[in-house]
ModelCIF file with pLDDT and N, C-alpha, C, O atoms, coordinates in Angstrom:
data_MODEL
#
_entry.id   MODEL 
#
_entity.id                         1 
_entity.type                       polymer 
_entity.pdbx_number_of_molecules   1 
#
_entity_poly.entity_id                      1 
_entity_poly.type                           'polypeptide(L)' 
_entity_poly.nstd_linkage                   no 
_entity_poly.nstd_monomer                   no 
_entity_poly.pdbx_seq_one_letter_code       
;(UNK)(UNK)(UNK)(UNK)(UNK)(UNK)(UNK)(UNK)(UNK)(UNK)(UNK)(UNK)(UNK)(UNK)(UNK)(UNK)
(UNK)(UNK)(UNK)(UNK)(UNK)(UNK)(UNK)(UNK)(UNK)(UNK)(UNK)(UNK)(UNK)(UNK)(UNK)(UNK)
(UNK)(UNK)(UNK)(UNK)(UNK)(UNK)(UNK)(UNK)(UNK)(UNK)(UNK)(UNK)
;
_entity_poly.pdbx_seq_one_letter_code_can   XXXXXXXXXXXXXXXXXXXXXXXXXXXXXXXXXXXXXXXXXXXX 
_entity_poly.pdbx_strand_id                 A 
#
loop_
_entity_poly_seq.entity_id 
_entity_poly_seq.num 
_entity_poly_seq.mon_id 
_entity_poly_seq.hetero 
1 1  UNK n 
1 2  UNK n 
1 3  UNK n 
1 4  UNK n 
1 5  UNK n 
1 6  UNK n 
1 7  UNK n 
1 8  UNK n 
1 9  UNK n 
1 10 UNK n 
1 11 UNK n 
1 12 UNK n 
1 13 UNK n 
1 14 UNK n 
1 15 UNK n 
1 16 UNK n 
1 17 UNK n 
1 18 UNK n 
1 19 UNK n 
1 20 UNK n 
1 21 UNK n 
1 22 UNK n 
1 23 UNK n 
1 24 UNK n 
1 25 UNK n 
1 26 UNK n 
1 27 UNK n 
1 28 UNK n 
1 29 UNK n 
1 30 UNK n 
1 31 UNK n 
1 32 UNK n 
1 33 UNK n 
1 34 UNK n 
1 35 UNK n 
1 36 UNK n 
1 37 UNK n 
1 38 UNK n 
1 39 UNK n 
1 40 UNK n 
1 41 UNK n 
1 42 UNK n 
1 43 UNK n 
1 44 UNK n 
#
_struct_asym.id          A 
_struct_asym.entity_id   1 
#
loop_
_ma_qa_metric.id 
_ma_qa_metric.mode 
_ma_qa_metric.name 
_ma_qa_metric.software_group_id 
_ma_qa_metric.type 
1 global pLDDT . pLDDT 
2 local  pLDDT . pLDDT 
#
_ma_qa_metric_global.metric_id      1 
_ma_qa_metric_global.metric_value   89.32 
_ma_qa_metric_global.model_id       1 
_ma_qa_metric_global.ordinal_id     1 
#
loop_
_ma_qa_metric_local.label_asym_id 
_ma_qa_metric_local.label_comp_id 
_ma_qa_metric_local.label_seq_id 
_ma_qa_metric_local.metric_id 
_ma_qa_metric_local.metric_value 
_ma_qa_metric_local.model_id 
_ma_qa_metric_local.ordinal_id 
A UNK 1  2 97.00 1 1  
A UNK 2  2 95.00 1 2  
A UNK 3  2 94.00 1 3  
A UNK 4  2 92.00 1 4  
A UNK 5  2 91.00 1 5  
A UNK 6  2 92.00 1 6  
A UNK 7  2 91.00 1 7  
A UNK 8  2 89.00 1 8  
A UNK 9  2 92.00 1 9  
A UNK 10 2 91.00 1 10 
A UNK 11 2 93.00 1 11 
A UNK 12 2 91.00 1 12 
A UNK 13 2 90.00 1 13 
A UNK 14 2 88.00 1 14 
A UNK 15 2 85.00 1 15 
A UNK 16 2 84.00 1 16 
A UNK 17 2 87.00 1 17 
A UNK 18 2 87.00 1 18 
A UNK 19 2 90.00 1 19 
A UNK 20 2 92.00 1 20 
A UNK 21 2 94.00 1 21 
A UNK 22 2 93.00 1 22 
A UNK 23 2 90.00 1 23 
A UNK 24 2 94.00 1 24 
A UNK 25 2 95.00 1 25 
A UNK 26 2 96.00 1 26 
A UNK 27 2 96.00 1 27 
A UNK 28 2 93.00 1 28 
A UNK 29 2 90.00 1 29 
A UNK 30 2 91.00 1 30 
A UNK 31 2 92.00 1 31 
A UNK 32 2 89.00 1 32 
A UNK 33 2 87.00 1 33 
A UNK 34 2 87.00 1 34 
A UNK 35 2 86.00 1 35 
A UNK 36 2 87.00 1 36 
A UNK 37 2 86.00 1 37 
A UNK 38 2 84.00 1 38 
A UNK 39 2 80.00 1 39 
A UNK 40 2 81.00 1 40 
A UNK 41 2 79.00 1 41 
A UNK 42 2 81.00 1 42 
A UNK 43 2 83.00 1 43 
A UNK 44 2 85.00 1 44 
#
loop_
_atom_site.group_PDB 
_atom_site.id 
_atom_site.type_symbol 
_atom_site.label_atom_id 
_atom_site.label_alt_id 
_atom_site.label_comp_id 
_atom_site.label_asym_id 
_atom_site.label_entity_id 
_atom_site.label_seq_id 
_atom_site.pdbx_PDB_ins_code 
_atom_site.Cartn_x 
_atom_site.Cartn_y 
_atom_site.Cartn_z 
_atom_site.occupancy 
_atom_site.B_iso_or_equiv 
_atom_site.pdbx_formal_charge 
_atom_site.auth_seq_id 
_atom_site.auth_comp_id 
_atom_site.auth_asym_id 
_atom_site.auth_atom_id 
_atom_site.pdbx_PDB_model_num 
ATOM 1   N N  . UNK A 1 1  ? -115.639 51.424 159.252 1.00 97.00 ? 1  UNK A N  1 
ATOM 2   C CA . UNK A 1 1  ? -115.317 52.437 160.243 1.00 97.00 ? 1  UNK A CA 1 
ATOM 3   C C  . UNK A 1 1  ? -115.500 53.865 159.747 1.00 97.00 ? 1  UNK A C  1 
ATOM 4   O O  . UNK A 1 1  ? -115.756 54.725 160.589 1.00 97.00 ? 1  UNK A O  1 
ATOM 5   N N  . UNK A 1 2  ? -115.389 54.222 158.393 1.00 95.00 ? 2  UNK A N  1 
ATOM 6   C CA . UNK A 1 2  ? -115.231 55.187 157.785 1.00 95.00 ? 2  UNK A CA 1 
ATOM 7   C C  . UNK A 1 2  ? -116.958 55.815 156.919 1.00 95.00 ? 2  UNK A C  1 
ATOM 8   O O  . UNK A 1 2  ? -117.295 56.938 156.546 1.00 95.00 ? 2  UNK A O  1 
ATOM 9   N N  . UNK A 1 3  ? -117.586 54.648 156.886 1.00 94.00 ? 3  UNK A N  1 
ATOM 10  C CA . UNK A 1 3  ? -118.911 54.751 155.751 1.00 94.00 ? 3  UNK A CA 1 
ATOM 11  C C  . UNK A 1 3  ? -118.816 55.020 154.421 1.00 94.00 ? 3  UNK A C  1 
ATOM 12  O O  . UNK A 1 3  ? -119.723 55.440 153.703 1.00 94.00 ? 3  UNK A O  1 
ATOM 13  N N  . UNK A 1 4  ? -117.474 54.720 154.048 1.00 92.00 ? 4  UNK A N  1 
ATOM 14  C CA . UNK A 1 4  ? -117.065 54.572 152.686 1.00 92.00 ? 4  UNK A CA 1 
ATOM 15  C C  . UNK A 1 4  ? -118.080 53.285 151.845 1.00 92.00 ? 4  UNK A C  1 
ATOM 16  O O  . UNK A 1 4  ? -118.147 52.088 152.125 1.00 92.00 ? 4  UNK A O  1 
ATOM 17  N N  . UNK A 1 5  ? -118.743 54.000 150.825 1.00 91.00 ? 5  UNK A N  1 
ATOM 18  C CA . UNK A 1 5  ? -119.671 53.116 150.535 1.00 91.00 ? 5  UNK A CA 1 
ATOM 19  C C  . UNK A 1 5  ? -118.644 51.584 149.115 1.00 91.00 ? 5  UNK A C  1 
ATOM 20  O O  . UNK A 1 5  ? -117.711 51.516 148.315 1.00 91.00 ? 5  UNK A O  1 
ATOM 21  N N  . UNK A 1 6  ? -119.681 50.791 149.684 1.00 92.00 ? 6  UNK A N  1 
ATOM 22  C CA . UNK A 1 6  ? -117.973 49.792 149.005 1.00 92.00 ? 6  UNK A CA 1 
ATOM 23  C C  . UNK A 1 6  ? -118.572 49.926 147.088 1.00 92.00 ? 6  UNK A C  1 
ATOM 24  O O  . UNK A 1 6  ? -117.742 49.292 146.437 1.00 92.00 ? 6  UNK A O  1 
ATOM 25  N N  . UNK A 1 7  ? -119.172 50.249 146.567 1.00 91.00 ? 7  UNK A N  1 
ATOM 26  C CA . UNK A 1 7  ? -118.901 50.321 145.514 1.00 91.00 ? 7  UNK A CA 1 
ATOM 27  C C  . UNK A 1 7  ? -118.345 51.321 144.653 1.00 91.00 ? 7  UNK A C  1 
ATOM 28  O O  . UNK A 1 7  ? -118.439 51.453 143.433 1.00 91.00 ? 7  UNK A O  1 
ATOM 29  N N  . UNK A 1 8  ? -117.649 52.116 145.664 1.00 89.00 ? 8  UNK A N  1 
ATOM 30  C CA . UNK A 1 8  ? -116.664 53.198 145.047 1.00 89.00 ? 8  UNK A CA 1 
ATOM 31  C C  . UNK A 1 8  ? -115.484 52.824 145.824 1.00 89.00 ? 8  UNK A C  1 
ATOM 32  O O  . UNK A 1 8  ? -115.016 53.753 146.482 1.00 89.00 ? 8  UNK A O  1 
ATOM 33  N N  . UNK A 1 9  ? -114.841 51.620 145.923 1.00 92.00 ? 9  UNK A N  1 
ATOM 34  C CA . UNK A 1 9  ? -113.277 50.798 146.094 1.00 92.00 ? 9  UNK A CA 1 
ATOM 35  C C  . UNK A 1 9  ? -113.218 49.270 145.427 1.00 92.00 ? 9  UNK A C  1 
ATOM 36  O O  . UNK A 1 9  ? -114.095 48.419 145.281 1.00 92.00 ? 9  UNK A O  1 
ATOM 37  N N  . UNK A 1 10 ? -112.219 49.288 145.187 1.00 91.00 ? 10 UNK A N  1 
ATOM 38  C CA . UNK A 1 10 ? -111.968 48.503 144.519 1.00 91.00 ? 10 UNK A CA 1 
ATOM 39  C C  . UNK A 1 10 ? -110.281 48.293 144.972 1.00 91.00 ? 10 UNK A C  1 
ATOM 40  O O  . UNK A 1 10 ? -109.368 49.119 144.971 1.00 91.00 ? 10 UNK A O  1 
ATOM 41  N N  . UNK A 1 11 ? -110.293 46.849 145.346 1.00 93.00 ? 11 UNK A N  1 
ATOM 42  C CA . UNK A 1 11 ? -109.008 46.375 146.435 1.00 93.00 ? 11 UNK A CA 1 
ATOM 43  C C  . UNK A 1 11 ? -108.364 45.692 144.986 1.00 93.00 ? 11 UNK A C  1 
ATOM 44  O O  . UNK A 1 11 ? -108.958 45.067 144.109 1.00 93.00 ? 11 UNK A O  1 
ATOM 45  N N  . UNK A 1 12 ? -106.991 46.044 145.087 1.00 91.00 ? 12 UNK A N  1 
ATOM 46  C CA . UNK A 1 12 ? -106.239 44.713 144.275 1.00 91.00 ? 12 UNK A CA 1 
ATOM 47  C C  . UNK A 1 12 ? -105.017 45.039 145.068 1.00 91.00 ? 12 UNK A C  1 
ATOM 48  O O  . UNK A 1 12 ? -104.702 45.968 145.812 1.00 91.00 ? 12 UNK A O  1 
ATOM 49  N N  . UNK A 1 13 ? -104.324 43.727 144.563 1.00 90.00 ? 13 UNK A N  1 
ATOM 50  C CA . UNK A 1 13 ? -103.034 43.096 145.085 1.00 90.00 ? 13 UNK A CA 1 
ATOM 51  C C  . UNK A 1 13 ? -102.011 43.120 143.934 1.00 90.00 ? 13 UNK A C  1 
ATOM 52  O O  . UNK A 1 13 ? -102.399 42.828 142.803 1.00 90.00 ? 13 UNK A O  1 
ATOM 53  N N  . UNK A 1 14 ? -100.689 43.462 144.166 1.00 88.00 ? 14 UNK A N  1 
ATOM 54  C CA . UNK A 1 14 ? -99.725  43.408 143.234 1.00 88.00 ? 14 UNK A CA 1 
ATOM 55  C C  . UNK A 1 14 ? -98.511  42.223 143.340 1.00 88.00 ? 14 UNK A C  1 
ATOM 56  O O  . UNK A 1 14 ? -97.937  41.605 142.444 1.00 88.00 ? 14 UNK A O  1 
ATOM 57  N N  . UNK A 1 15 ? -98.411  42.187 144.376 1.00 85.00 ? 15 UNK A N  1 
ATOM 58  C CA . UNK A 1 15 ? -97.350  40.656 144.791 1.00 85.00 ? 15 UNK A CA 1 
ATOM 59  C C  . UNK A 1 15 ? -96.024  41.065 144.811 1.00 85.00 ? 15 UNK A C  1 
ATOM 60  O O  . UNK A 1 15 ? -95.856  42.034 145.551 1.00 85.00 ? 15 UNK A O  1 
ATOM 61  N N  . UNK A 1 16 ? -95.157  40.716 144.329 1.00 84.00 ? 16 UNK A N  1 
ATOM 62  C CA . UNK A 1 16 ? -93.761  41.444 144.452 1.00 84.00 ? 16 UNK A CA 1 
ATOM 63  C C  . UNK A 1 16 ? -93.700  41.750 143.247 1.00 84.00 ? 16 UNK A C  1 
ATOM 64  O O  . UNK A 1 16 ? -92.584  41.920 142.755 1.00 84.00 ? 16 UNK A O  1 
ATOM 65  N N  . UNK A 1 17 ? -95.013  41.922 142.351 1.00 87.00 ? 17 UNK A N  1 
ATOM 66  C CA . UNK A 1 17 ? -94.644  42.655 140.948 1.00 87.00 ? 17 UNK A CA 1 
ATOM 67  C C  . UNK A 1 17 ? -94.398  44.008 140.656 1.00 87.00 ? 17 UNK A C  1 
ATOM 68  O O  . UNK A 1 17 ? -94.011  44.457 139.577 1.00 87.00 ? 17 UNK A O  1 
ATOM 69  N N  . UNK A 1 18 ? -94.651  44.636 141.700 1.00 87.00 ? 18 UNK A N  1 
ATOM 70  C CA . UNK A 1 18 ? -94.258  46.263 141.362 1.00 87.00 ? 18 UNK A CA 1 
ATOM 71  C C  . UNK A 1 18 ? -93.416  46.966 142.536 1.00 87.00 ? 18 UNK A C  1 
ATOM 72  O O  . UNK A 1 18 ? -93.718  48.142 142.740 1.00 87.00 ? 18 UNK A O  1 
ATOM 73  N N  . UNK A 1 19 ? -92.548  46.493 143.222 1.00 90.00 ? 19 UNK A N  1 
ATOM 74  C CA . UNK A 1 19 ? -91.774  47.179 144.607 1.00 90.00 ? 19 UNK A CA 1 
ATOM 75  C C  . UNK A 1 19 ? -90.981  48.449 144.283 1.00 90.00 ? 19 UNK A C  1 
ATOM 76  O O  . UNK A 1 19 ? -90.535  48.789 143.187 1.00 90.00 ? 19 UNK A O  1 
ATOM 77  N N  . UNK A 1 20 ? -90.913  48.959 145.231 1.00 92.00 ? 20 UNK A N  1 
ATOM 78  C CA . UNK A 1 20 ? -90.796  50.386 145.685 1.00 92.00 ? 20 UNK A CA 1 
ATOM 79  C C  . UNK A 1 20 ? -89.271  50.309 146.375 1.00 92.00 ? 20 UNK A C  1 
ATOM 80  O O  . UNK A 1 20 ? -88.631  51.313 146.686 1.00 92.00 ? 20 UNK A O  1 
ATOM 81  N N  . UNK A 1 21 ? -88.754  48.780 146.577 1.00 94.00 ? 21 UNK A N  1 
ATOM 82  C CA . UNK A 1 21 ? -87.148  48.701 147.081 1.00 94.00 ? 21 UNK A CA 1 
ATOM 83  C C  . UNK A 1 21 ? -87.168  47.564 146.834 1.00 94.00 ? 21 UNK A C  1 
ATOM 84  O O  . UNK A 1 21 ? -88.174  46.923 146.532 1.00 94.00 ? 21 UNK A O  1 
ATOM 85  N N  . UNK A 1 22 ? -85.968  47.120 146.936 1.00 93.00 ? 22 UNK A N  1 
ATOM 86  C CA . UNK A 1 22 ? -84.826  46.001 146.928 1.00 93.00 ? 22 UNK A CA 1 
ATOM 87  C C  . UNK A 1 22 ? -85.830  45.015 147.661 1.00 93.00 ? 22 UNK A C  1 
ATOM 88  O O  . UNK A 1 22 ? -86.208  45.507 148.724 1.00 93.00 ? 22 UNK A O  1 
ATOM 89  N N  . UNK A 1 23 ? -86.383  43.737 147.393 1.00 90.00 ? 23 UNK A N  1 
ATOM 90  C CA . UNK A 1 23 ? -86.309  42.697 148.162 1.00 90.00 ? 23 UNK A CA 1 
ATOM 91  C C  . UNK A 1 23 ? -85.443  42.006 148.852 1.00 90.00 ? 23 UNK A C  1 
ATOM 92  O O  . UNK A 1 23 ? -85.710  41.041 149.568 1.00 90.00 ? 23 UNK A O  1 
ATOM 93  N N  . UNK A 1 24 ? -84.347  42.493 148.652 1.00 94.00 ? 24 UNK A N  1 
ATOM 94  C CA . UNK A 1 24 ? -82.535  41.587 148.934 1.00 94.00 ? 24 UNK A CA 1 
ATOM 95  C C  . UNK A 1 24 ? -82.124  42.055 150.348 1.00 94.00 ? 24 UNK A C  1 
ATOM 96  O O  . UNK A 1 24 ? -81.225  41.489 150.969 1.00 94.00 ? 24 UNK A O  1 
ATOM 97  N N  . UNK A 1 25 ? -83.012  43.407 150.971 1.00 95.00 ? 25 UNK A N  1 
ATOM 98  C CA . UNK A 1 25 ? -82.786  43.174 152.454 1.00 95.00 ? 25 UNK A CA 1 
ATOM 99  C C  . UNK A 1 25 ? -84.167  43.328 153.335 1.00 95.00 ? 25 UNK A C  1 
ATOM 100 O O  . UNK A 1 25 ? -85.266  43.408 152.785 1.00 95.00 ? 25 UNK A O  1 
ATOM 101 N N  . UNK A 1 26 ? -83.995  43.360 154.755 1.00 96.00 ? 26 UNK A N  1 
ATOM 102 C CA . UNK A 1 26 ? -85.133  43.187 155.520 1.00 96.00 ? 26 UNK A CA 1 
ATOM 103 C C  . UNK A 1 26 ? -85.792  44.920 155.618 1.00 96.00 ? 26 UNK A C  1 
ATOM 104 O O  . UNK A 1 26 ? -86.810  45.005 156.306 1.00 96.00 ? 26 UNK A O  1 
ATOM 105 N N  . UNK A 1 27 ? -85.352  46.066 155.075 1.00 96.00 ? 27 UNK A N  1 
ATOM 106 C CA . UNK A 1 27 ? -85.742  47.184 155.070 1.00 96.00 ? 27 UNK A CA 1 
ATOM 107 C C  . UNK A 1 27 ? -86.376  47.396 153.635 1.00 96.00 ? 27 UNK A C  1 
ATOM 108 O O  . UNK A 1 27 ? -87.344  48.150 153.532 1.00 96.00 ? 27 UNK A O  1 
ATOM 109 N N  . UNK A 1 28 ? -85.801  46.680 152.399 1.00 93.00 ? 28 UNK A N  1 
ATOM 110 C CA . UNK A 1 28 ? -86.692  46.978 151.585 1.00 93.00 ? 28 UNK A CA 1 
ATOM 111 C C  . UNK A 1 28 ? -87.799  46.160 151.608 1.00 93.00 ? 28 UNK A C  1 
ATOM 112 O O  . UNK A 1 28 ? -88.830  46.653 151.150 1.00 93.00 ? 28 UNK A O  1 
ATOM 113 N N  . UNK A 1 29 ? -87.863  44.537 152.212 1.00 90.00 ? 29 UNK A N  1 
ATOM 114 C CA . UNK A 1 29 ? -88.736  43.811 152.036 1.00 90.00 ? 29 UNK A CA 1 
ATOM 115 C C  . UNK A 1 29 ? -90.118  44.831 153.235 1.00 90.00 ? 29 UNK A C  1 
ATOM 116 O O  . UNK A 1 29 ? -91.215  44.280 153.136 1.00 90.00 ? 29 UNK A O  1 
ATOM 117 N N  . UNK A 1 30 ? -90.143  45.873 154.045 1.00 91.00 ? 30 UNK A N  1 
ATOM 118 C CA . UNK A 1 30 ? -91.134  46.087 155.146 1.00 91.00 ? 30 UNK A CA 1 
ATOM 119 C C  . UNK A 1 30 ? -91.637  47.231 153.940 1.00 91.00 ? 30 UNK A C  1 
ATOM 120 O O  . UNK A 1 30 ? -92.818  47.559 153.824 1.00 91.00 ? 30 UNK A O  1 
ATOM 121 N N  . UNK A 1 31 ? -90.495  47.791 153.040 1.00 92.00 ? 31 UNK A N  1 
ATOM 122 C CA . UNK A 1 31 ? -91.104  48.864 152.118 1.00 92.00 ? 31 UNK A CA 1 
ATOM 123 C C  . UNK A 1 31 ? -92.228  48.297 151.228 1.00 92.00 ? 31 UNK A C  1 
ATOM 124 O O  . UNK A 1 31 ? -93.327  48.769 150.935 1.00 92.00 ? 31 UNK A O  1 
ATOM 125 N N  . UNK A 1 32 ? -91.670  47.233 150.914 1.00 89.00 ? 32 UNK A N  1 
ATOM 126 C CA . UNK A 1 32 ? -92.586  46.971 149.612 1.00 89.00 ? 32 UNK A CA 1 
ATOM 127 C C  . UNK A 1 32 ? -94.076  46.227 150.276 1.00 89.00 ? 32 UNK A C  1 
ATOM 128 O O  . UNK A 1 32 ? -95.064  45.757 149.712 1.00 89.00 ? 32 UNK A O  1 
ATOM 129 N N  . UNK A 1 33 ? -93.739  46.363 151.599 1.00 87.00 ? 33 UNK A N  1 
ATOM 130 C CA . UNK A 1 33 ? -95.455  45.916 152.147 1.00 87.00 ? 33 UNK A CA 1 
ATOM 131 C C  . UNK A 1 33 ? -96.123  46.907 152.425 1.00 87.00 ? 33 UNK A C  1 
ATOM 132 O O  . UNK A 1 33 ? -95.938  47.286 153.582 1.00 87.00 ? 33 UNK A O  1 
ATOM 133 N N  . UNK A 1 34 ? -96.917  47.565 151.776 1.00 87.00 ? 34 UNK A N  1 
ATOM 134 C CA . UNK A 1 34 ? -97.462  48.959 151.931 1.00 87.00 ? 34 UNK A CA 1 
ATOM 135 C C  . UNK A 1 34 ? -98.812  49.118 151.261 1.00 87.00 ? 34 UNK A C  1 
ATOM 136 O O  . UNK A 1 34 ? -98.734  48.688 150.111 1.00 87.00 ? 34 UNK A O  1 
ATOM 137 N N  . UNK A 1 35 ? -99.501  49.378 151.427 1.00 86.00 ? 35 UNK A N  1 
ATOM 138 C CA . UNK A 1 35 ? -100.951 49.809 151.059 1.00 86.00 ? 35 UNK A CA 1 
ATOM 139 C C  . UNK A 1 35 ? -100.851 51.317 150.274 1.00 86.00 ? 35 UNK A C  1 
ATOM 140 O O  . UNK A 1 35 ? -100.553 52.386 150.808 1.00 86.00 ? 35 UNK A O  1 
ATOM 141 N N  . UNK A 1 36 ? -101.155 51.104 148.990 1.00 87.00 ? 36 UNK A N  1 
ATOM 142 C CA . UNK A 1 36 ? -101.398 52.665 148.314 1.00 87.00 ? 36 UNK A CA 1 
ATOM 143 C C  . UNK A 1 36 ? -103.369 52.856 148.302 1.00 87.00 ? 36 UNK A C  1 
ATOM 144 O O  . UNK A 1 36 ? -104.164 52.105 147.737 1.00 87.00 ? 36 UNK A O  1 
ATOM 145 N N  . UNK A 1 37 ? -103.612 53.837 148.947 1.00 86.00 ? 37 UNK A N  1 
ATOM 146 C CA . UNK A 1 37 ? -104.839 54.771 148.622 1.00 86.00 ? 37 UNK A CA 1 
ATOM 147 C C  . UNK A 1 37 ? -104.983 55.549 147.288 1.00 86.00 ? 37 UNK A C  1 
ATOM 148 O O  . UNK A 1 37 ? -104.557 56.697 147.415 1.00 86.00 ? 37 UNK A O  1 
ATOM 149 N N  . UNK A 1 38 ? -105.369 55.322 146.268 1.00 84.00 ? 38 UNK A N  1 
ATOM 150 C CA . UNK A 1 38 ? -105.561 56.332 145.325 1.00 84.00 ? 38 UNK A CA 1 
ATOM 151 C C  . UNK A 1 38 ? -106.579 56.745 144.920 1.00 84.00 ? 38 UNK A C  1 
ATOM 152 O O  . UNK A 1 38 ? -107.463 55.967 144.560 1.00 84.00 ? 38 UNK A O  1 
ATOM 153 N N  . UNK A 1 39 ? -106.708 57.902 144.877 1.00 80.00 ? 39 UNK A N  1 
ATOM 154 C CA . UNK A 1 39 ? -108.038 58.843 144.959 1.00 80.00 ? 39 UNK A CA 1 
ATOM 155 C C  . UNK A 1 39 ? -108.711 59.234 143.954 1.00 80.00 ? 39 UNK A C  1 
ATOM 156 O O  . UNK A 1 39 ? -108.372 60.415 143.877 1.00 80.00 ? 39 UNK A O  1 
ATOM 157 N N  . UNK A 1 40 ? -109.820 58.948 142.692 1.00 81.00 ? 40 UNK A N  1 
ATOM 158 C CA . UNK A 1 40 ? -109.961 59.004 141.710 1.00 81.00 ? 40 UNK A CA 1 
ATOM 159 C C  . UNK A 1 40 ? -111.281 59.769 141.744 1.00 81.00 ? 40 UNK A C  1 
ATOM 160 O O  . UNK A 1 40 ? -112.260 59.136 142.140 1.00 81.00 ? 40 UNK A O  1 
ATOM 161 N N  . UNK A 1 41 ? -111.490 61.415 141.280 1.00 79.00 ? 41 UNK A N  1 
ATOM 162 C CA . UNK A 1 41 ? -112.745 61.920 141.784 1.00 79.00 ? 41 UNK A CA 1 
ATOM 163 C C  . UNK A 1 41 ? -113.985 61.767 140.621 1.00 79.00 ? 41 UNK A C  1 
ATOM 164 O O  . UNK A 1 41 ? -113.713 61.530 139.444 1.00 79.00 ? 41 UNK A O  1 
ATOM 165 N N  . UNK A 1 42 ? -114.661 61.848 140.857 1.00 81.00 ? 42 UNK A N  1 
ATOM 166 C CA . UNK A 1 42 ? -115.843 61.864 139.516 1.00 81.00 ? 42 UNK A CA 1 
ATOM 167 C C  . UNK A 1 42 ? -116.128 63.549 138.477 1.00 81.00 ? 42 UNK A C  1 
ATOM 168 O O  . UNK A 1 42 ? -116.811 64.565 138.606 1.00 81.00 ? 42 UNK A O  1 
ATOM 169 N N  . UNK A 1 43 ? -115.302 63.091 137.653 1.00 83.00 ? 43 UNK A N  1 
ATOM 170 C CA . UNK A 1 43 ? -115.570 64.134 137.388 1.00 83.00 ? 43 UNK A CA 1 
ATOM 171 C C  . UNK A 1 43 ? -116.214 65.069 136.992 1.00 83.00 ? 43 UNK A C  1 
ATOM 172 O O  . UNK A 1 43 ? -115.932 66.263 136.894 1.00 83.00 ? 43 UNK A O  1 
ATOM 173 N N  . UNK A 1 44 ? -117.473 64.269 136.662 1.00 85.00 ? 44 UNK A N  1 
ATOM 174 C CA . UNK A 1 44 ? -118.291 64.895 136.141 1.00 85.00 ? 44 UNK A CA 1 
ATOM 175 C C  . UNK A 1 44 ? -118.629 65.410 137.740 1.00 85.00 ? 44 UNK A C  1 
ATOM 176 O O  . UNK A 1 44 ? -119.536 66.215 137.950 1.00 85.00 ? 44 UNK A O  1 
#
């Protein structure tokens, strides 16, 4: 949708190895389902 060319992304998955809240209720479990974008420029 975007024309982001795919060999500048690279998708991974973390699992419940790195959460951002509590798994122990239903507000931290919607937190820790979240998609991070991180933006890494070339620097050269």
């Amino acid at each position: 949708e975007y024309g982001v060319s795919p060999v500048r992304l690279i998708a991974s998955g973390r699992s419940y190895y790195v959460p951002v809240a509590s798994n122990e209720t239903p507000e931290g479990r919607a937190q820790n389902r979240r998609t991070e974008i991180i933006l890494e420029p070339k620097y050269d």
